[in-house]
N, C-alpha and C. Protein backbone atom coordinates (compact mmCIF):
# COMPACT_ATOMS: atom_id res chain seq x y z
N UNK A 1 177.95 -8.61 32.85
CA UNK A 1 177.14 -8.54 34.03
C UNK A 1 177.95 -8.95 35.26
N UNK A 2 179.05 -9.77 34.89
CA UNK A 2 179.46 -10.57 36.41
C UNK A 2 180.81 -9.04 36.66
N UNK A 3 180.85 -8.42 35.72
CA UNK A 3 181.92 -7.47 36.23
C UNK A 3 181.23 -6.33 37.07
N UNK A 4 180.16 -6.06 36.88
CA UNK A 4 179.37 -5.33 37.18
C UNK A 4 178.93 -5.70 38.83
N UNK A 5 178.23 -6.83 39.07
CA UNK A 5 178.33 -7.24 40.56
C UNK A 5 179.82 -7.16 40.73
N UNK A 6 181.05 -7.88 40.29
CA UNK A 6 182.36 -7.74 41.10
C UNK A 6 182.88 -6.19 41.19
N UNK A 7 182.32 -5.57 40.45
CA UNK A 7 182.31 -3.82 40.29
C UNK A 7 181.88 -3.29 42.13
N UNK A 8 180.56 -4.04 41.85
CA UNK A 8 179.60 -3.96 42.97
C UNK A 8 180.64 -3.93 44.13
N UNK A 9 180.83 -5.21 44.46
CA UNK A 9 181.76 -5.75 45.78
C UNK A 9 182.41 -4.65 46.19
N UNK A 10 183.37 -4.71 44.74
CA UNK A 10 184.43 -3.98 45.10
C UNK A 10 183.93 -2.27 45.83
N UNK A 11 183.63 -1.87 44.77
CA UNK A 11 182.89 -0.45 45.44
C UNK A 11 181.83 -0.42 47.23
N UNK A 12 181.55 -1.88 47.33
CA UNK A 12 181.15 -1.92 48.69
C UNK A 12 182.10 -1.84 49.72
N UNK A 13 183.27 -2.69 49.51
CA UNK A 13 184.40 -2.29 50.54
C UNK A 13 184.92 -1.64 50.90
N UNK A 14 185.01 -0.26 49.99
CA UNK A 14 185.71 1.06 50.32
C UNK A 14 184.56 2.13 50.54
N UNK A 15 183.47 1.83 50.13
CA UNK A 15 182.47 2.71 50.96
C UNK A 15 180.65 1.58 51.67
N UNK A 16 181.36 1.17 52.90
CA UNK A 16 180.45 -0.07 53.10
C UNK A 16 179.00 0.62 53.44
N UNK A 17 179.01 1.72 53.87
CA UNK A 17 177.90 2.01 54.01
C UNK A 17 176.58 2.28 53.09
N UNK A 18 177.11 2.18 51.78
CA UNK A 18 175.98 1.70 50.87
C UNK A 18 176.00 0.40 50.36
N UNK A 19 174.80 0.05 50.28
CA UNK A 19 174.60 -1.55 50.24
C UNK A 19 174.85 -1.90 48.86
N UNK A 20 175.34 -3.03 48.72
CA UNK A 20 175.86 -3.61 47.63
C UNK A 20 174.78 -3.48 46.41
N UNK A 21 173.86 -3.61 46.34
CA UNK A 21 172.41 -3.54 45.43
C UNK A 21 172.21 -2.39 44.75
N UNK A 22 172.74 -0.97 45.65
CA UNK A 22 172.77 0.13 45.37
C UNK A 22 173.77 0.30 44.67
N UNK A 23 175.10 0.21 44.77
CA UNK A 23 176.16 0.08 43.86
C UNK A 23 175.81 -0.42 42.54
N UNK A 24 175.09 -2.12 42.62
CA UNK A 24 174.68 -2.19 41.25
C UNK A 24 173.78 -1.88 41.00
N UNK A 25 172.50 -1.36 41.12
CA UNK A 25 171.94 -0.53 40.26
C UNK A 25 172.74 0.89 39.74
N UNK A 26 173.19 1.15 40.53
CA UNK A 26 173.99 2.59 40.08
C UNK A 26 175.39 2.38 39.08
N UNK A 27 175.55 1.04 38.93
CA UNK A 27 176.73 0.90 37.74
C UNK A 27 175.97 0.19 36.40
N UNK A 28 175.00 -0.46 37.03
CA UNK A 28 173.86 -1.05 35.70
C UNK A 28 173.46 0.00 35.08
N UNK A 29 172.89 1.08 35.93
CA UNK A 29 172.34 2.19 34.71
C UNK A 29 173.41 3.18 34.71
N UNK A 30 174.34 3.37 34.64
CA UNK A 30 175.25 4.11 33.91
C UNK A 30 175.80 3.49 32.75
N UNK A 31 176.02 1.98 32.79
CA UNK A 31 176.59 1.02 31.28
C UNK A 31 175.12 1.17 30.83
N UNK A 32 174.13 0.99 31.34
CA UNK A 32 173.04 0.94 29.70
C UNK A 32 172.88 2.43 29.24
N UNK A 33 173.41 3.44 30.16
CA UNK A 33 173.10 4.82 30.00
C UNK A 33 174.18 4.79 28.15
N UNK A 34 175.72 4.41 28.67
CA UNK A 34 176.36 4.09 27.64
C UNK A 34 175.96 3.46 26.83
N UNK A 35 175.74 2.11 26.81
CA UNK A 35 175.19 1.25 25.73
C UNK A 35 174.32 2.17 24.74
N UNK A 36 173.80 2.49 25.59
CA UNK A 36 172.27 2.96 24.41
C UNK A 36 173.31 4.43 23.71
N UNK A 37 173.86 5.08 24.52
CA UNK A 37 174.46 5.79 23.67
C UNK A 37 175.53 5.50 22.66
N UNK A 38 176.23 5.01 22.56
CA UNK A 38 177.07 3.67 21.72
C UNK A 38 176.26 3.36 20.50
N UNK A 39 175.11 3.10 20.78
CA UNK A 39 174.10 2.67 19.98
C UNK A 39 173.69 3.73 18.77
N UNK A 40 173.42 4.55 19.42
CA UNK A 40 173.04 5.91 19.02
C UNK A 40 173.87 6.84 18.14
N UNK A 41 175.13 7.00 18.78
CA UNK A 41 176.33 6.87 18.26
C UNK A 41 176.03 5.89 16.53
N UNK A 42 176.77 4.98 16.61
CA UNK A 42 177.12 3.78 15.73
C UNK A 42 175.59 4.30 14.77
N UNK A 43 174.43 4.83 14.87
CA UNK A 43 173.19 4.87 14.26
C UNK A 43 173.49 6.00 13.31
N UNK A 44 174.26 6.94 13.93
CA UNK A 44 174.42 8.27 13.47
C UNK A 44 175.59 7.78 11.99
N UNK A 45 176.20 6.84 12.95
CA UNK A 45 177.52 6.69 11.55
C UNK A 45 177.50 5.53 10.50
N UNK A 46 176.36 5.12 10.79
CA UNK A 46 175.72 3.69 10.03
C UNK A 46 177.02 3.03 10.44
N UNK A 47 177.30 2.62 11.36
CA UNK A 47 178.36 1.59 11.84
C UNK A 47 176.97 0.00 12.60
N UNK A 48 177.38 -0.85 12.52
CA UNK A 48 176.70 -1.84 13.42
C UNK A 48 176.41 -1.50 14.77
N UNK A 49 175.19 -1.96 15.08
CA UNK A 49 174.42 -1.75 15.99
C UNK A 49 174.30 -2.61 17.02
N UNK A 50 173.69 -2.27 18.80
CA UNK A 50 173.59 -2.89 19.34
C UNK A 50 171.99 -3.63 18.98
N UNK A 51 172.37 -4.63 19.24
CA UNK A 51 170.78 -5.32 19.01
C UNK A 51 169.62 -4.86 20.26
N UNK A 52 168.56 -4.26 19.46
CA UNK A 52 167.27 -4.17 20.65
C UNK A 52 166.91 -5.09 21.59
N UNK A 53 167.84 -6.43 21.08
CA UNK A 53 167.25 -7.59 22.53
C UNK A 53 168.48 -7.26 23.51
N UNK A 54 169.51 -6.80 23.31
CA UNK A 54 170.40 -6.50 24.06
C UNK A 54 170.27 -5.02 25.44
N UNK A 55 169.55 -4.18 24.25
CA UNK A 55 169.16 -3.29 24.81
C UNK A 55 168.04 -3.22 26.00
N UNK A 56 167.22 -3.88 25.47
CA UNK A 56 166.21 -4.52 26.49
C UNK A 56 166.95 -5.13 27.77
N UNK A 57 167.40 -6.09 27.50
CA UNK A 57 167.91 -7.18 28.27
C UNK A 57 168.66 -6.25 29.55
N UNK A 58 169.76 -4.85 28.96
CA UNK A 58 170.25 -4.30 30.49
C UNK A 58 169.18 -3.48 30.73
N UNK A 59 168.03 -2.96 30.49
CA UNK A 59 166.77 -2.80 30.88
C UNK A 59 166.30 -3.21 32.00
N UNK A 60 166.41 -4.81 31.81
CA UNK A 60 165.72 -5.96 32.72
C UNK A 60 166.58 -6.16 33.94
N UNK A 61 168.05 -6.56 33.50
CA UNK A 61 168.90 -6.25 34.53
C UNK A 61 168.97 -4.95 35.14
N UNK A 62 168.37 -4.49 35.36
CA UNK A 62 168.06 -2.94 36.29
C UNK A 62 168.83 -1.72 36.00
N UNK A 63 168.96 -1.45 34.82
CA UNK A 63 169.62 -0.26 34.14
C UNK A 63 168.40 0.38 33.64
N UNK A 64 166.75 0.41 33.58
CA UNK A 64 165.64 0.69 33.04
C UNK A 64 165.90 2.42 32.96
N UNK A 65 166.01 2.78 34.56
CA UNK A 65 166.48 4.43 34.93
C UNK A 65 167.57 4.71 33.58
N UNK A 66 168.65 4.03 33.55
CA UNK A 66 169.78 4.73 32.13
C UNK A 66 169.02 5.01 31.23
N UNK A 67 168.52 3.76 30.46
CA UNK A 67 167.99 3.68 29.31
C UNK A 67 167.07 5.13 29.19
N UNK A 68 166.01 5.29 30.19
CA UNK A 68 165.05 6.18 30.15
C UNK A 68 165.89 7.40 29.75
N UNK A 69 166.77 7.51 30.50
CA UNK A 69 167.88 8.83 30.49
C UNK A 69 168.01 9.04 28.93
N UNK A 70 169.06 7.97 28.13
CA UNK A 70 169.45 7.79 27.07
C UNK A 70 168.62 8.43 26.22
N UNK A 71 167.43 7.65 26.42
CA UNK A 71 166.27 7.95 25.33
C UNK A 71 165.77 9.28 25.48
N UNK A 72 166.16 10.02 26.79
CA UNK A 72 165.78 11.27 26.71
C UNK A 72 166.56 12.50 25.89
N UNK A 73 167.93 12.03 26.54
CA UNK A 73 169.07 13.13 26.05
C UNK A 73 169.29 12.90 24.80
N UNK A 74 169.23 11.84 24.42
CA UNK A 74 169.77 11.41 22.90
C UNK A 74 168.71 11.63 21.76
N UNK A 75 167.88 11.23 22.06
CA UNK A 75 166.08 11.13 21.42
C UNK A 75 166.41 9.78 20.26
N UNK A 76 167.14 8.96 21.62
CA UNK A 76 167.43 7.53 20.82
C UNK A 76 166.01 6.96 20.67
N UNK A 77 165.90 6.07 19.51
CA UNK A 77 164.41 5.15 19.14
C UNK A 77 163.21 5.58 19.61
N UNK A 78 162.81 7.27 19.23
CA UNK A 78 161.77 7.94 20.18
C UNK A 78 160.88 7.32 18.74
N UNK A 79 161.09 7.01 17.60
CA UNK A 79 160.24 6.94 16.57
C UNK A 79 160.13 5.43 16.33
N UNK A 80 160.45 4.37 17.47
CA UNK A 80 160.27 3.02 17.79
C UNK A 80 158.92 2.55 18.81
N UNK A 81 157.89 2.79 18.29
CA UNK A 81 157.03 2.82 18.80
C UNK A 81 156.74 1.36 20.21
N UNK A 82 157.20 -0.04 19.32
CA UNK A 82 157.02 -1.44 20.20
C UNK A 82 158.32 -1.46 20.94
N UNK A 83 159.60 -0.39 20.73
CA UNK A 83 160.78 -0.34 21.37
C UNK A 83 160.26 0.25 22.43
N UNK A 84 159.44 1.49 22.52
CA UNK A 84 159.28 2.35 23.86
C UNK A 84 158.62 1.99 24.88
N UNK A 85 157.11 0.75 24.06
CA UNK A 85 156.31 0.10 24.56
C UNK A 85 156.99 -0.97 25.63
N UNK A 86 158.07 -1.59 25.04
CA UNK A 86 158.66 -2.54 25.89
C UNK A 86 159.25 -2.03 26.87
N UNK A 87 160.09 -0.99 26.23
CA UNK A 87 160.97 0.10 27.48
C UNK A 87 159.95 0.40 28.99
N UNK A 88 158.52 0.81 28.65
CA UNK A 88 157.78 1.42 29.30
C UNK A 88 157.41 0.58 30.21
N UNK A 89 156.91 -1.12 29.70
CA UNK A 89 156.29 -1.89 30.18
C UNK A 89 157.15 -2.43 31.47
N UNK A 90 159.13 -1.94 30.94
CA UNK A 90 160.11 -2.61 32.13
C UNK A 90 160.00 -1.58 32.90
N UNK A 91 160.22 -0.43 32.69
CA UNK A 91 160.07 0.97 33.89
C UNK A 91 159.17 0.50 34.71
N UNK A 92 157.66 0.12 34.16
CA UNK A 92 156.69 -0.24 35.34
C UNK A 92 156.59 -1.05 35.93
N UNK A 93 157.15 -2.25 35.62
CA UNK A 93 157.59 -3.00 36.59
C UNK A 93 158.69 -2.88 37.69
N UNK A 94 159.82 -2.65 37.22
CA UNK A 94 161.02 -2.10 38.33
C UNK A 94 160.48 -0.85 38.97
N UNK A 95 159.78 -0.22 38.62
CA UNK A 95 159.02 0.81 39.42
C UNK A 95 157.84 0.30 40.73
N UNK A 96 157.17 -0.86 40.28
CA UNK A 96 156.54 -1.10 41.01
C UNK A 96 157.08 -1.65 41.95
N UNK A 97 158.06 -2.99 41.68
CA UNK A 97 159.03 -3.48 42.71
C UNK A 97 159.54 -2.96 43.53
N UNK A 98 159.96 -1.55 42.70
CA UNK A 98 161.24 -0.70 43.81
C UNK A 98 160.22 -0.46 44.68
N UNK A 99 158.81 0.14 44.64
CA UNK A 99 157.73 0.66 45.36
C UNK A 99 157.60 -0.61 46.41
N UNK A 100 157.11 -1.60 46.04
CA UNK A 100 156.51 -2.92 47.12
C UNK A 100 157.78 -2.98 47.93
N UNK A 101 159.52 -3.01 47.70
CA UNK A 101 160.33 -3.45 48.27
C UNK A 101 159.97 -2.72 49.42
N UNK A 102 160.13 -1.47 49.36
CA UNK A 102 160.33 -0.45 49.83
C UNK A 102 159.41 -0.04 51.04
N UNK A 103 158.10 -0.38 50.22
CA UNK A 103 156.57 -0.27 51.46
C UNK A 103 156.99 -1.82 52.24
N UNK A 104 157.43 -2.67 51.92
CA UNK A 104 157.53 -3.86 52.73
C UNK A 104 158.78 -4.16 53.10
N UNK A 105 159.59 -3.07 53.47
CA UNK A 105 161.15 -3.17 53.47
C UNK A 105 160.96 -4.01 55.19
N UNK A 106 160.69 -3.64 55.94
CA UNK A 106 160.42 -4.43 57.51
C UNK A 106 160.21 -6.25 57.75
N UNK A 107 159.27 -6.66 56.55
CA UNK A 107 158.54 -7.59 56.67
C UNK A 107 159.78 -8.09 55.92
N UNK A 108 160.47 -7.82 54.68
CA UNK A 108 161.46 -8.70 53.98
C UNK A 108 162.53 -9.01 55.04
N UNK A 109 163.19 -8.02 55.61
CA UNK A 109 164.37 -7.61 56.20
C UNK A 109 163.82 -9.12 57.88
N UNK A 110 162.73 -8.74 58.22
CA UNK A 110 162.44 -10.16 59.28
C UNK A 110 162.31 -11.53 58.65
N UNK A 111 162.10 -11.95 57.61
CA UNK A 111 161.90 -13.32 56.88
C UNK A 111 162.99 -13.30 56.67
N UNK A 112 164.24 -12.47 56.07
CA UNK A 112 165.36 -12.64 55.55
C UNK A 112 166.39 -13.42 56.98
N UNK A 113 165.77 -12.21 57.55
CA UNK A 113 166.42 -12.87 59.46
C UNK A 113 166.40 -13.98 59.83
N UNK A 114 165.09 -14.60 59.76
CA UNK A 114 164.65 -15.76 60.12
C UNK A 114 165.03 -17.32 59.58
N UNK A 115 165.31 -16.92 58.22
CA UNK A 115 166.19 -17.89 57.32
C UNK A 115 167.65 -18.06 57.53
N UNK A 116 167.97 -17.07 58.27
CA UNK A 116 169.26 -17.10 58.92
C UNK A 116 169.58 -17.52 60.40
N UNK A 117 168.74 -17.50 60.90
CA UNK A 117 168.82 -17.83 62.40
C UNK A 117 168.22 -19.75 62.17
C-alpha cells in the first residue's frame, strides 16, 4: 500500500494536474484488477491462493472498481455467493462516498480551507 501512495506522488509530479487521490485510486484498482487475477490464475493451476480477506481488504482500500472488473472478465468467485455479497456491500459504499464527495465537493474544499488559514 505505501508503494502505491509513493507510486501516487510520484506520478503527481510529472503530471500535476491530476490530483494525487486520482492517481491512487487509478493504481489501487489496477493491482486489485491483478491480484484477483493472480488469484484466478493460481485457482486454475491449484497453486496457493490469495486469501479472500486479502482480497477484500484492496477492495476497501479503493480498488472495489478492479475487483468488479476482475470478477467480470475472469468470472472469478461468481459461484461465491457471501464473497460477492461482501464485494457488493464495498461497491456501495465507495459508490456512495464517491457520490456525497462529489455533491458536497464545495462545502469540503471550504472547511478544508478554513483549517488551513
Amino acid at each position: 500500500m505505501f508503494s502505491l501512495v509513493a507510486l501516487s506522488f510520484m506520478l503527481n509530479n510529472f503530471i500535476p494536474s491530476i490530483p494525487v487521490i486520482l492517481w491512487y485510486l487509478a493504481s489501487i484498482n489496477i493491482f486489485t484488477f491483478l491480484v484477483f487475477l493472480i488469484d484466478k490464475y493460481h485457482s486454475v493451476k491449484k497453486r496457493k491462493r490469495v486469501p479472500e480477506i486479502s482480497l477484500h481488504f484492496f477492495s476497501i482500500a479503493g480498488g472495489v472498481f478492479g475487483a468488479f472488473l476482475a470478477i467480470l472478465v475472469a468470472k472469478h468467485k461468481i459461484r461465491k455467493k457471501l464473497f460477492l455479497s461482501v464485494q457488493g456491500l464495498i461497491g456501495i459504499v465507495w459508490t456512495i462516498s464517491i457520490f456525497y464527495v462529489l455533491a458536497n465537493l464545495e462545502s469540503i474544499q471550504n472547511a478544508l480551507q478554513s483549517l488551513n488559514d
